[in-house]
PDB file of N, CA and C in Angstrom:
ATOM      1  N   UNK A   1     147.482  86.153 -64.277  1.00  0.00           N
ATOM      2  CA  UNK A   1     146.773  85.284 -63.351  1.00  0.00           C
ATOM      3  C   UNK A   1     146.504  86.002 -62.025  1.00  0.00           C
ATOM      4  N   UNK A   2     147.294  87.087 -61.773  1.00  0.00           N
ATOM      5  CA  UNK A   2     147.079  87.585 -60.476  1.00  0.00           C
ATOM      6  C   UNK A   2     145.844  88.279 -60.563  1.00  0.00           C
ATOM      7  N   UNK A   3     146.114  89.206 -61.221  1.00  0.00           N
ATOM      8  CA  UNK A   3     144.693  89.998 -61.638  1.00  0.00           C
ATOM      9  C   UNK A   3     143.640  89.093 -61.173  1.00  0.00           C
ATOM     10  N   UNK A   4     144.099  88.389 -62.212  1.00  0.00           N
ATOM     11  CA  UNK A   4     142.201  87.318 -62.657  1.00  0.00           C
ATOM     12  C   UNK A   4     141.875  87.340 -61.349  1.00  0.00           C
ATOM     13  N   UNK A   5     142.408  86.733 -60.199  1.00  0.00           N
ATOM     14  CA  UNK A   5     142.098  85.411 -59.038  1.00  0.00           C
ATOM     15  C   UNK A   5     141.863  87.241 -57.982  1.00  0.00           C
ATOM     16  N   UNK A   6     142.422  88.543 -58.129  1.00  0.00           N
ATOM     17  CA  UNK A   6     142.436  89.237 -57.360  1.00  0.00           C
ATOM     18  C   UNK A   6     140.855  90.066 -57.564  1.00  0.00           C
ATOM     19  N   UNK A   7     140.435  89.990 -58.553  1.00  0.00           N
ATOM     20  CA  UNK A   7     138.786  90.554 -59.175  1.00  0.00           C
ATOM     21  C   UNK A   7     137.884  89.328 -58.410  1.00  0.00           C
ATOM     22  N   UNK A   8     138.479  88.322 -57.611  1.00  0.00           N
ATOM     23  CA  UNK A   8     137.676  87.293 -57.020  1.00  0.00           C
ATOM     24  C   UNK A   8     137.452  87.624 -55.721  1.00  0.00           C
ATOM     25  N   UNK A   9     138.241  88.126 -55.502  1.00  0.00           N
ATOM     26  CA  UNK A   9     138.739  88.168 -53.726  1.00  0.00           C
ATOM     27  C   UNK A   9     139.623  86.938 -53.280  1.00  0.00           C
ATOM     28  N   UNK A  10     140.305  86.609 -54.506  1.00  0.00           N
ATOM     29  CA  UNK A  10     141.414  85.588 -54.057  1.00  0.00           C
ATOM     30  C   UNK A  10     143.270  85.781 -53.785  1.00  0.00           C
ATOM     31  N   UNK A  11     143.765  85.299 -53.402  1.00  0.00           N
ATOM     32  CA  UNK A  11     144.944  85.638 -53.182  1.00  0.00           C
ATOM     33  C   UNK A  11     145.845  84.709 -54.215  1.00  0.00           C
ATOM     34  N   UNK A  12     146.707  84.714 -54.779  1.00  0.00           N
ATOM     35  CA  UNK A  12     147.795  83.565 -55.228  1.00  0.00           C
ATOM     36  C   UNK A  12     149.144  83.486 -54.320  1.00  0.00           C
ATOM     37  N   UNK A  13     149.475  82.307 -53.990  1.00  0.00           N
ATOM     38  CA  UNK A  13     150.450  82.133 -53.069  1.00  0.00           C
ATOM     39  C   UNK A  13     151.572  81.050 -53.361  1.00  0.00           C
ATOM     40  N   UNK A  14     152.653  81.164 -53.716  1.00  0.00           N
ATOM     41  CA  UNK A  14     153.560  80.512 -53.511  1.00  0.00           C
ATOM     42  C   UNK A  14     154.350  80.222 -52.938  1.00  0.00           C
ATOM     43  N   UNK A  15     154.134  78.612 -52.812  1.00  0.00           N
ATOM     44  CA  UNK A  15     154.830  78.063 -51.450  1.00  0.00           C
ATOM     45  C   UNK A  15     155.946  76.969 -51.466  1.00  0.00           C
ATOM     46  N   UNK A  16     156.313  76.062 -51.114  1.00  0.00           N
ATOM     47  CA  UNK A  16     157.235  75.379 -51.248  1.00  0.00           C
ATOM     48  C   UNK A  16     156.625  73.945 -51.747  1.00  0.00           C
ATOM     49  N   UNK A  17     156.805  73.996 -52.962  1.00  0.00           N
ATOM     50  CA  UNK A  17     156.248  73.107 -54.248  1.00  0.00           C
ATOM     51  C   UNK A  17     154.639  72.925 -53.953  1.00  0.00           C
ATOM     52  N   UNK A  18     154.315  74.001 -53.900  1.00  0.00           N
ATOM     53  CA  UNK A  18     153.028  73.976 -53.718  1.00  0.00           C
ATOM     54  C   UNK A  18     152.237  75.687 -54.320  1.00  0.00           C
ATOM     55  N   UNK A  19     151.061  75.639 -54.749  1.00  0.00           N
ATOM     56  CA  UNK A  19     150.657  77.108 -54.872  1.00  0.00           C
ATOM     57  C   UNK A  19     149.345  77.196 -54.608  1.00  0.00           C
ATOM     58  N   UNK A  20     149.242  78.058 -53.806  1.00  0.00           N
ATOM     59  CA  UNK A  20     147.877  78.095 -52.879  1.00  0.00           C
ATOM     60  C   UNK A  20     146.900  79.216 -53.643  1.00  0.00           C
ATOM     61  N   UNK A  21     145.407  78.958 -53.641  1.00  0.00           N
ATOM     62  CA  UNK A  21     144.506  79.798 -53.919  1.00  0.00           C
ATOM     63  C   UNK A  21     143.839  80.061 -52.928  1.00  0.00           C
ATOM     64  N   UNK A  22     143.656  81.159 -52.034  1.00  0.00           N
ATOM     65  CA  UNK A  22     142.739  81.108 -51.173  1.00  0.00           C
ATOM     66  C   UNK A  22     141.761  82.470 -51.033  1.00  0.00           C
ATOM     67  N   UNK A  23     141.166  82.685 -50.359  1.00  0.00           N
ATOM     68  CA  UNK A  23     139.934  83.680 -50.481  1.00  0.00           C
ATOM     69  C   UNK A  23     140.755  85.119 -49.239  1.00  0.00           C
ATOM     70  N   UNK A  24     140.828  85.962 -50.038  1.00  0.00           N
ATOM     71  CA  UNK A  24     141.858  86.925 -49.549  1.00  0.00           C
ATOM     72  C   UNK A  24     141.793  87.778 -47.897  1.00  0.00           C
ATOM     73  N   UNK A  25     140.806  87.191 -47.702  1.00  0.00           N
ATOM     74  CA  UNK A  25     139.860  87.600 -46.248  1.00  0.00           C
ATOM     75  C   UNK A  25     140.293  86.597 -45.043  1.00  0.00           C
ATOM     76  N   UNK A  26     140.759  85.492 -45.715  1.00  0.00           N
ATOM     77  CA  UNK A  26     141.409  84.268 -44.804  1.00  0.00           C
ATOM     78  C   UNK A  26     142.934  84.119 -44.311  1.00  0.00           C
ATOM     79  N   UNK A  27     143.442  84.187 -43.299  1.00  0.00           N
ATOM     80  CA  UNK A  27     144.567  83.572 -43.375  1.00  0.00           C
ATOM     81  C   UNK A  27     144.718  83.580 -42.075  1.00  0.00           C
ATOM     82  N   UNK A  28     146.312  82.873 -41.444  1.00  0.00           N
ATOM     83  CA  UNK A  28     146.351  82.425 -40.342  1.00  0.00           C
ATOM     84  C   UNK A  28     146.334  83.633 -39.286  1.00  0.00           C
ATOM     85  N   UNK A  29     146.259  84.556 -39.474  1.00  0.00           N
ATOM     86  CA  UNK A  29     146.499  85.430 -38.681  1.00  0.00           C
ATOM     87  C   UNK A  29     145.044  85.797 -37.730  1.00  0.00           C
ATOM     88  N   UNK A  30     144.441  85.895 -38.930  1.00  0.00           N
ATOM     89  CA  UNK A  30     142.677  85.846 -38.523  1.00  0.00           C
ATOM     90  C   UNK A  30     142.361  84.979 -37.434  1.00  0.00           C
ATOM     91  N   UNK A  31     142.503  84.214 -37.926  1.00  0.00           N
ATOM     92  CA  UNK A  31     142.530  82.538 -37.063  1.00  0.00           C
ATOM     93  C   UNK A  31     142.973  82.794 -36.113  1.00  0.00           C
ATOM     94  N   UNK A  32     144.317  82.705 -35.456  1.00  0.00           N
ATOM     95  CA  UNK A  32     144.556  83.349 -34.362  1.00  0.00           C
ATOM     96  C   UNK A  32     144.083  84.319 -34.022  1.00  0.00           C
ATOM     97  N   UNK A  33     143.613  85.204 -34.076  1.00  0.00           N
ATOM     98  CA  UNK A  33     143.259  86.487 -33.078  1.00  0.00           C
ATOM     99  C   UNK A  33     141.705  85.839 -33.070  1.00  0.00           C
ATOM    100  N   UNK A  34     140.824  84.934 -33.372  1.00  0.00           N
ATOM    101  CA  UNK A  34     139.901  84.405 -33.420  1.00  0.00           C
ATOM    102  C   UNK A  34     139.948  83.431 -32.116  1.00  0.00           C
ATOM    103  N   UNK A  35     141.396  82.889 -31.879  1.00  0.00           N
ATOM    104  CA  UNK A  35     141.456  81.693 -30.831  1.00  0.00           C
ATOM    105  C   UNK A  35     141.902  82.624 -29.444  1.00  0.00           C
ATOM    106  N   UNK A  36     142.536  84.061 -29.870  1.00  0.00           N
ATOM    107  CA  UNK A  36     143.328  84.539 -28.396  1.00  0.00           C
ATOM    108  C   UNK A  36     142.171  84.657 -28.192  1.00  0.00           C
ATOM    109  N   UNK A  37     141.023  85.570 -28.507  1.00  0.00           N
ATOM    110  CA  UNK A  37     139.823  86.683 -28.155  1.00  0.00           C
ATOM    111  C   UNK A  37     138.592  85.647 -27.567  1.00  0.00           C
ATOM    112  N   UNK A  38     138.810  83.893 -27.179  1.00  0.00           N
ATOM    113  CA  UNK A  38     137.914  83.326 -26.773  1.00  0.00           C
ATOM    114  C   UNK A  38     138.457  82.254 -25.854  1.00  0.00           C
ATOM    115  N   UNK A  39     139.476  83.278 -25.228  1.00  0.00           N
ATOM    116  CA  UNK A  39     140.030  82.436 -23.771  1.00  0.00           C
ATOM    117  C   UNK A  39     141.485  83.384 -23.805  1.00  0.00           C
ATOM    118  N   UNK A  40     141.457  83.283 -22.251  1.00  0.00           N
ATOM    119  CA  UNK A  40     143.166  83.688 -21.227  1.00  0.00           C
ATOM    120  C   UNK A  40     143.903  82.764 -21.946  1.00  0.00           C
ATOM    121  N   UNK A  41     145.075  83.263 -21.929  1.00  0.00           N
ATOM    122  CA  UNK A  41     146.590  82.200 -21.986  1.00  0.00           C
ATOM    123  C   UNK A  41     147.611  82.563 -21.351  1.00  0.00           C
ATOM    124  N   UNK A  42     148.459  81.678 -20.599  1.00  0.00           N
ATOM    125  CA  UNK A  42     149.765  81.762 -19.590  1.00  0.00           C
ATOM    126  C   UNK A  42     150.588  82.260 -20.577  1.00  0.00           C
ATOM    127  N   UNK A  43     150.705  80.930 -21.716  1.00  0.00           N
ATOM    128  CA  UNK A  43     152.054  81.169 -22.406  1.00  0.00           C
ATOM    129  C   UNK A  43     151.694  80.889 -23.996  1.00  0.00           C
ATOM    130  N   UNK A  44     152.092  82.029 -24.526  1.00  0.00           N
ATOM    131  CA  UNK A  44     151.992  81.630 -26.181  1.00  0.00           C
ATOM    132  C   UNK A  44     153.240  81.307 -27.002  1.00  0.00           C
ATOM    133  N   UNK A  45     153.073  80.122 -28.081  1.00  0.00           N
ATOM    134  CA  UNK A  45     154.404  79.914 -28.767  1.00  0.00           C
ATOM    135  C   UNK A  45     154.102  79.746 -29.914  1.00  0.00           C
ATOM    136  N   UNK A  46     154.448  80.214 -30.796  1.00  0.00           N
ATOM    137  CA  UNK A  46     154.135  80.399 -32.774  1.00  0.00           C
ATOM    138  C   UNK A  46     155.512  79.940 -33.250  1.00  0.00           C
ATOM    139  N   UNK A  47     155.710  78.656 -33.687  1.00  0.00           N
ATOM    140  CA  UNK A  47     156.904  78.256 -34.488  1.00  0.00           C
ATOM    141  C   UNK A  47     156.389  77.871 -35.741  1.00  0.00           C
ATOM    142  N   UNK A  48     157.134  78.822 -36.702  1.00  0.00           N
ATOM    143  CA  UNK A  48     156.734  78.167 -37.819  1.00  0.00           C
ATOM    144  C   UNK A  48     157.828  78.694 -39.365  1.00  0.00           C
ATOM    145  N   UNK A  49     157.492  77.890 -40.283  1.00  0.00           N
ATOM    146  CA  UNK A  49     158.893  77.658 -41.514  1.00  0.00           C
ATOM    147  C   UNK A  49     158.287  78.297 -42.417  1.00  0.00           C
ATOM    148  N   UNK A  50     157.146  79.073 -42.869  1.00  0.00           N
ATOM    149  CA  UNK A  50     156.668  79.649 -44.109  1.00  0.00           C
ATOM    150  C   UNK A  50     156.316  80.729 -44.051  1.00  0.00           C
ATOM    151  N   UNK A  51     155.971  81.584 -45.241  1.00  0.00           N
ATOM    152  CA  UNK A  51     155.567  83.347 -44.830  1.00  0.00           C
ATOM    153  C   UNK A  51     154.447  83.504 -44.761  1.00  0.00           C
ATOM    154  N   UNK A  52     153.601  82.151 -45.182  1.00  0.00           N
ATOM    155  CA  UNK A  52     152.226  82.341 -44.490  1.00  0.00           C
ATOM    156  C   UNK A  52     151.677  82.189 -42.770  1.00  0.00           C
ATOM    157  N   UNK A  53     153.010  81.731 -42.081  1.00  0.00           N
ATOM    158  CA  UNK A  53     153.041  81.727 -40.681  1.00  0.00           C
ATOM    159  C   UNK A  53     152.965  83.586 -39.994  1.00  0.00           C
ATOM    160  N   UNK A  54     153.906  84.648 -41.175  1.00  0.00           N
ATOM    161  CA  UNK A  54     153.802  85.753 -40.755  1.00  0.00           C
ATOM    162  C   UNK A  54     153.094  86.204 -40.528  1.00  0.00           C
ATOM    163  N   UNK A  55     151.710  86.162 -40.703  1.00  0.00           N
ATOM    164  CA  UNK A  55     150.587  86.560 -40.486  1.00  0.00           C
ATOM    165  C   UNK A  55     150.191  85.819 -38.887  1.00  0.00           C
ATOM    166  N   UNK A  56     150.866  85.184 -38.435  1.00  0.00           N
ATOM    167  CA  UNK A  56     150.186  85.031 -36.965  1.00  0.00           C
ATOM    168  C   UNK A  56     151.041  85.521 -36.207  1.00  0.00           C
ATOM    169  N   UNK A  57     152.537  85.753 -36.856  1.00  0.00           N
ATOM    170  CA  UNK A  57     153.838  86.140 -35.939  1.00  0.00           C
ATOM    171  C   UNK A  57     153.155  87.706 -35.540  1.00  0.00           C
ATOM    172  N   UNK A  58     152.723  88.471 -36.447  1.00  0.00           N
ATOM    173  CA  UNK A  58     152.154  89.255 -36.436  1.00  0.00           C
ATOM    174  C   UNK A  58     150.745  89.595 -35.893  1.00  0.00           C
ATOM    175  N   UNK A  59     150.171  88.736 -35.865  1.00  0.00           N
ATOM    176  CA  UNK A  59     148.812  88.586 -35.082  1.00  0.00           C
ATOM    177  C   UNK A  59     149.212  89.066 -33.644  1.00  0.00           C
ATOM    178  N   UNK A  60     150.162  87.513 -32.913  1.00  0.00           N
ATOM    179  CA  UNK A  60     150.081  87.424 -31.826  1.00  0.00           C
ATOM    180  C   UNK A  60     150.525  89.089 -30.728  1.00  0.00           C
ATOM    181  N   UNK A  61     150.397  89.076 -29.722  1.00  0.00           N
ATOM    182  CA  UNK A  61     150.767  90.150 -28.698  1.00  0.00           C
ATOM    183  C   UNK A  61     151.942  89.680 -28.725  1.00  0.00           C
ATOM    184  N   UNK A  62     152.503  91.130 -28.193  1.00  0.00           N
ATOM    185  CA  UNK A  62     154.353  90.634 -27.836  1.00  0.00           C
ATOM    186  C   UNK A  62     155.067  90.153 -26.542  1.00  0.00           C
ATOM    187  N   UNK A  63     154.672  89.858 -25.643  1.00  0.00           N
ATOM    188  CA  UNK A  63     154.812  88.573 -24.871  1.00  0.00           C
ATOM    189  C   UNK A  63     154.311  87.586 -25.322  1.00  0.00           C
ATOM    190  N   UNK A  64     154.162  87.007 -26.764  1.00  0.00           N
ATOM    191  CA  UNK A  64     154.283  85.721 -27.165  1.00  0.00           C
ATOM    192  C   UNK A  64     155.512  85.616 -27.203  1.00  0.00           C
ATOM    193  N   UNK A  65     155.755  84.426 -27.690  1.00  0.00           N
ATOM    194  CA  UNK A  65     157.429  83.820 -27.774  1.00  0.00           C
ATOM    195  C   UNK A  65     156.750  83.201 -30.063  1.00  0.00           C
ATOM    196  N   UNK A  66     157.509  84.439 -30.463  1.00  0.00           N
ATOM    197  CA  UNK A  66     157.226  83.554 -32.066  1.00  0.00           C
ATOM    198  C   UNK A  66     158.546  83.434 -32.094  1.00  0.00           C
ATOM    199  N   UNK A  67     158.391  82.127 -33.315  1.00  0.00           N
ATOM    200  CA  UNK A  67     159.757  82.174 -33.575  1.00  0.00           C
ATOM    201  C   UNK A  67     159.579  81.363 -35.083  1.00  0.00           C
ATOM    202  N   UNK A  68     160.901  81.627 -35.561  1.00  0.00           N
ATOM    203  CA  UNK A  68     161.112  81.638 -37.451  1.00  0.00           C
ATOM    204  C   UNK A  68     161.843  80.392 -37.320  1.00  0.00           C
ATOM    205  N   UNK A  69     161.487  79.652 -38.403  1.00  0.00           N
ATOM    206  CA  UNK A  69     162.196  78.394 -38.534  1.00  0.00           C
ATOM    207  C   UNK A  69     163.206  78.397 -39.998  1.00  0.00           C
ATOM    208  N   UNK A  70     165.014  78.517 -40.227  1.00  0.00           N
ATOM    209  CA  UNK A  70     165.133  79.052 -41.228  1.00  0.00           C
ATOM    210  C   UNK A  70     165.334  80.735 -42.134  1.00  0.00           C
ATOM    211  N   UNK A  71     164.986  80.801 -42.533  1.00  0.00           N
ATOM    212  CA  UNK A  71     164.884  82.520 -43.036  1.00  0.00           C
ATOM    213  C   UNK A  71     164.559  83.094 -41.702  1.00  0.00           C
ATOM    214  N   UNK A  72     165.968  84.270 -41.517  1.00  0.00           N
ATOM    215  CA  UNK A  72     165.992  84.964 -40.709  1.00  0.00           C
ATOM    216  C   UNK A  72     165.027  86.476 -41.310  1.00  0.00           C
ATOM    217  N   UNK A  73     164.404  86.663 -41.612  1.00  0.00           N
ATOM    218  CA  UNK A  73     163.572  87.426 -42.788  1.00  0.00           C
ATOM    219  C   UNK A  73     162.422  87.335 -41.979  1.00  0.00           C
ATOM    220  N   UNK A  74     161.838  88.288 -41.110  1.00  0.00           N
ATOM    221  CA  UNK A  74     160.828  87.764 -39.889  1.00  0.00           C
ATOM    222  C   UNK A  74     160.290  88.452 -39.596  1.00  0.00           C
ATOM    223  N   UNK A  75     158.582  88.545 -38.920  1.00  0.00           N
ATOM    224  CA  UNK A  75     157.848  89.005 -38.218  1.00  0.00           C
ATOM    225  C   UNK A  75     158.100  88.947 -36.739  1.00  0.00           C
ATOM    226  N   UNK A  76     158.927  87.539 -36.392  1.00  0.00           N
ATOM    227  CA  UNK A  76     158.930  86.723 -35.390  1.00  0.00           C
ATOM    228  C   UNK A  76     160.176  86.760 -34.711  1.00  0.00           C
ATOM    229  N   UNK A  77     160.203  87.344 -33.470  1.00  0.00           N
ATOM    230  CA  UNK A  77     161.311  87.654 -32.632  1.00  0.00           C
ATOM    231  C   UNK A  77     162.374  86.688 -32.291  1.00  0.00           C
ATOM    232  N   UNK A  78     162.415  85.259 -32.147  1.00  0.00           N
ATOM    233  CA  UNK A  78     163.461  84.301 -32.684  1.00  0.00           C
ATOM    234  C   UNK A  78     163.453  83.551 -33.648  1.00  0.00           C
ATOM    235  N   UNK A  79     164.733  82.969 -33.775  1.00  0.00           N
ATOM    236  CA  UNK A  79     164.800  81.781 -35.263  1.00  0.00           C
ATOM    237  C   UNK A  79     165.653  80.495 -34.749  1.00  0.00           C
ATOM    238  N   UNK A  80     165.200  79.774 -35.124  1.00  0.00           N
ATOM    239  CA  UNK A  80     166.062  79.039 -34.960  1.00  0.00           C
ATOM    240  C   UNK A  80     166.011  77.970 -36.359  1.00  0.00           C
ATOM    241  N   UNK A  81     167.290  77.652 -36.324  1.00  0.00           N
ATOM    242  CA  UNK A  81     168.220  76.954 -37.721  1.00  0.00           C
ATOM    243  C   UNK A  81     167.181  76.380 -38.782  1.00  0.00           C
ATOM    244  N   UNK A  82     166.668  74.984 -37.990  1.00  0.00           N
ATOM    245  CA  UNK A  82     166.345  73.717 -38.747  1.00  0.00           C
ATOM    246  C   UNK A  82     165.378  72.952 -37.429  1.00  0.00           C
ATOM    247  N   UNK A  83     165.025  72.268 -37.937  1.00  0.00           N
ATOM    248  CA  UNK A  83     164.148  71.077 -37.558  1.00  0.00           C
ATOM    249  C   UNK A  83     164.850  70.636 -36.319  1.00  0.00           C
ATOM    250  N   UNK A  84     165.663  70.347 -35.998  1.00  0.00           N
ATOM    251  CA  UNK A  84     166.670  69.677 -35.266  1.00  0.00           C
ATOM    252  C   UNK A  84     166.927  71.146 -34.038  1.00  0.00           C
ATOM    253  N   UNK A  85     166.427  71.328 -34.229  1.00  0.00           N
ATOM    254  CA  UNK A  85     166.736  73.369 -33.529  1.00  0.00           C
ATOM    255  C   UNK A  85     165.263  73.168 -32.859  1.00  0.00           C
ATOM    256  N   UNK A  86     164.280  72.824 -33.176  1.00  0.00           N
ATOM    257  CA  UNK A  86     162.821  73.122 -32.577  1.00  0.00           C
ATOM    258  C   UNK A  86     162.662  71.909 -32.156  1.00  0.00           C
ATOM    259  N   UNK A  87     162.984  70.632 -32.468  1.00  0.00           N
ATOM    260  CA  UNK A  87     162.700  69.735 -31.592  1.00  0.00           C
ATOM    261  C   UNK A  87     163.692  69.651 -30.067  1.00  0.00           C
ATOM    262  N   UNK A  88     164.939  69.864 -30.329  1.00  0.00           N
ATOM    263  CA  UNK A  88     165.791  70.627 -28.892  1.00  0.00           C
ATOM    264  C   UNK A  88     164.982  71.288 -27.931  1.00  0.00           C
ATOM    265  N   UNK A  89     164.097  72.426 -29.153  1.00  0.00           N
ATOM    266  CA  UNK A  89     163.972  73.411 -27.614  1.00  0.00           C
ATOM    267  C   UNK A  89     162.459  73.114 -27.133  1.00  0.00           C
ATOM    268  N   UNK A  90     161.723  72.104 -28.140  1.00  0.00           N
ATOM    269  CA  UNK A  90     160.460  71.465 -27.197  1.00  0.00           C
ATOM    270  C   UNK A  90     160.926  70.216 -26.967  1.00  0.00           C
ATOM    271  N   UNK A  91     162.347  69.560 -26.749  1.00  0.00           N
ATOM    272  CA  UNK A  91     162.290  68.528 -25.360  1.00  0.00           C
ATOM    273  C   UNK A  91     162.541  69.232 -24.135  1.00  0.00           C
ATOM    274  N   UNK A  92     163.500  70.616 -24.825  1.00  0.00           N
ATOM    275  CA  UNK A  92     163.829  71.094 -23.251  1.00  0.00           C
ATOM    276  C   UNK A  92     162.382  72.058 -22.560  1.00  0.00           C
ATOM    277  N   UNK A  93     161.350  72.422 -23.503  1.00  0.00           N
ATOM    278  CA  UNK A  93     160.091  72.755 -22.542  1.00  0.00           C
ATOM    279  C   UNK A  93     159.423  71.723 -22.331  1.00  0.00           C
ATOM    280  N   UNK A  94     159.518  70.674 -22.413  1.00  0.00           N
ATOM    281  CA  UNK A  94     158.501  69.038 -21.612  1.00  0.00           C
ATOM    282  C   UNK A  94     159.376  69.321 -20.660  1.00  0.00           C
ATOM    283  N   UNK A  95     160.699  68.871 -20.452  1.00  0.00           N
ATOM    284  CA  UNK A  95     161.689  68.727 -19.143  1.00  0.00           C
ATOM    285  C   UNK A  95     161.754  69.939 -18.060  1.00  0.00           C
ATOM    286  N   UNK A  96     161.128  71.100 -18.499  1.00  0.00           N
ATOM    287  CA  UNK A  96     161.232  72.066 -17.361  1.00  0.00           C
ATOM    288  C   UNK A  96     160.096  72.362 -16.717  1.00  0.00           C
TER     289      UNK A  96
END
């Protein structure tokens, strides 16, 4: 199946009960460097739980703040635990 979908220009992706087909030219990383390159930014923050997030951990410049949610296995210069770990540290950036 890989083959097949790779003679397309497609990718196969497995994800968490899910399996993605997508067109191998696409992914989040693109996207981002699509959103830095059409405006300034103070502060950048990339949190995210899947390895299709690596592609933006990797996108971004390194005065972003990325960070891994889970699997310490990373593009992305922090991690933190669980769910309960990222909602902590965006009440404590509303409060500061």
């Amino acid at each position: 199946m890989r083959y097949m979908v790779a003679d397309y220009g497609l990718q196969l992706l497995n994800g968490d009960k899910v399996i993605e087909v997508k067109n191998s030219e696409v992914n989040k990383g693109r996207a981002t460097l699509s959103l830095l390159n059409s405006g300034e930014y103070d502060f950048i923050l990339a949190i995210g739980d899947d390895y299709t997030d690596e592609d933006i951990f990797k996108a971004l410049p390194e005065e972003a703040f990325t960070i891994k949610v889970g699997n310490h296995m990373s593009a992305a210069r922090y991690y933190l635990e669980d769910y309960h770990e990222v909602r902590d540290l965006l009440k404590f950036l509303v409060k500061s």
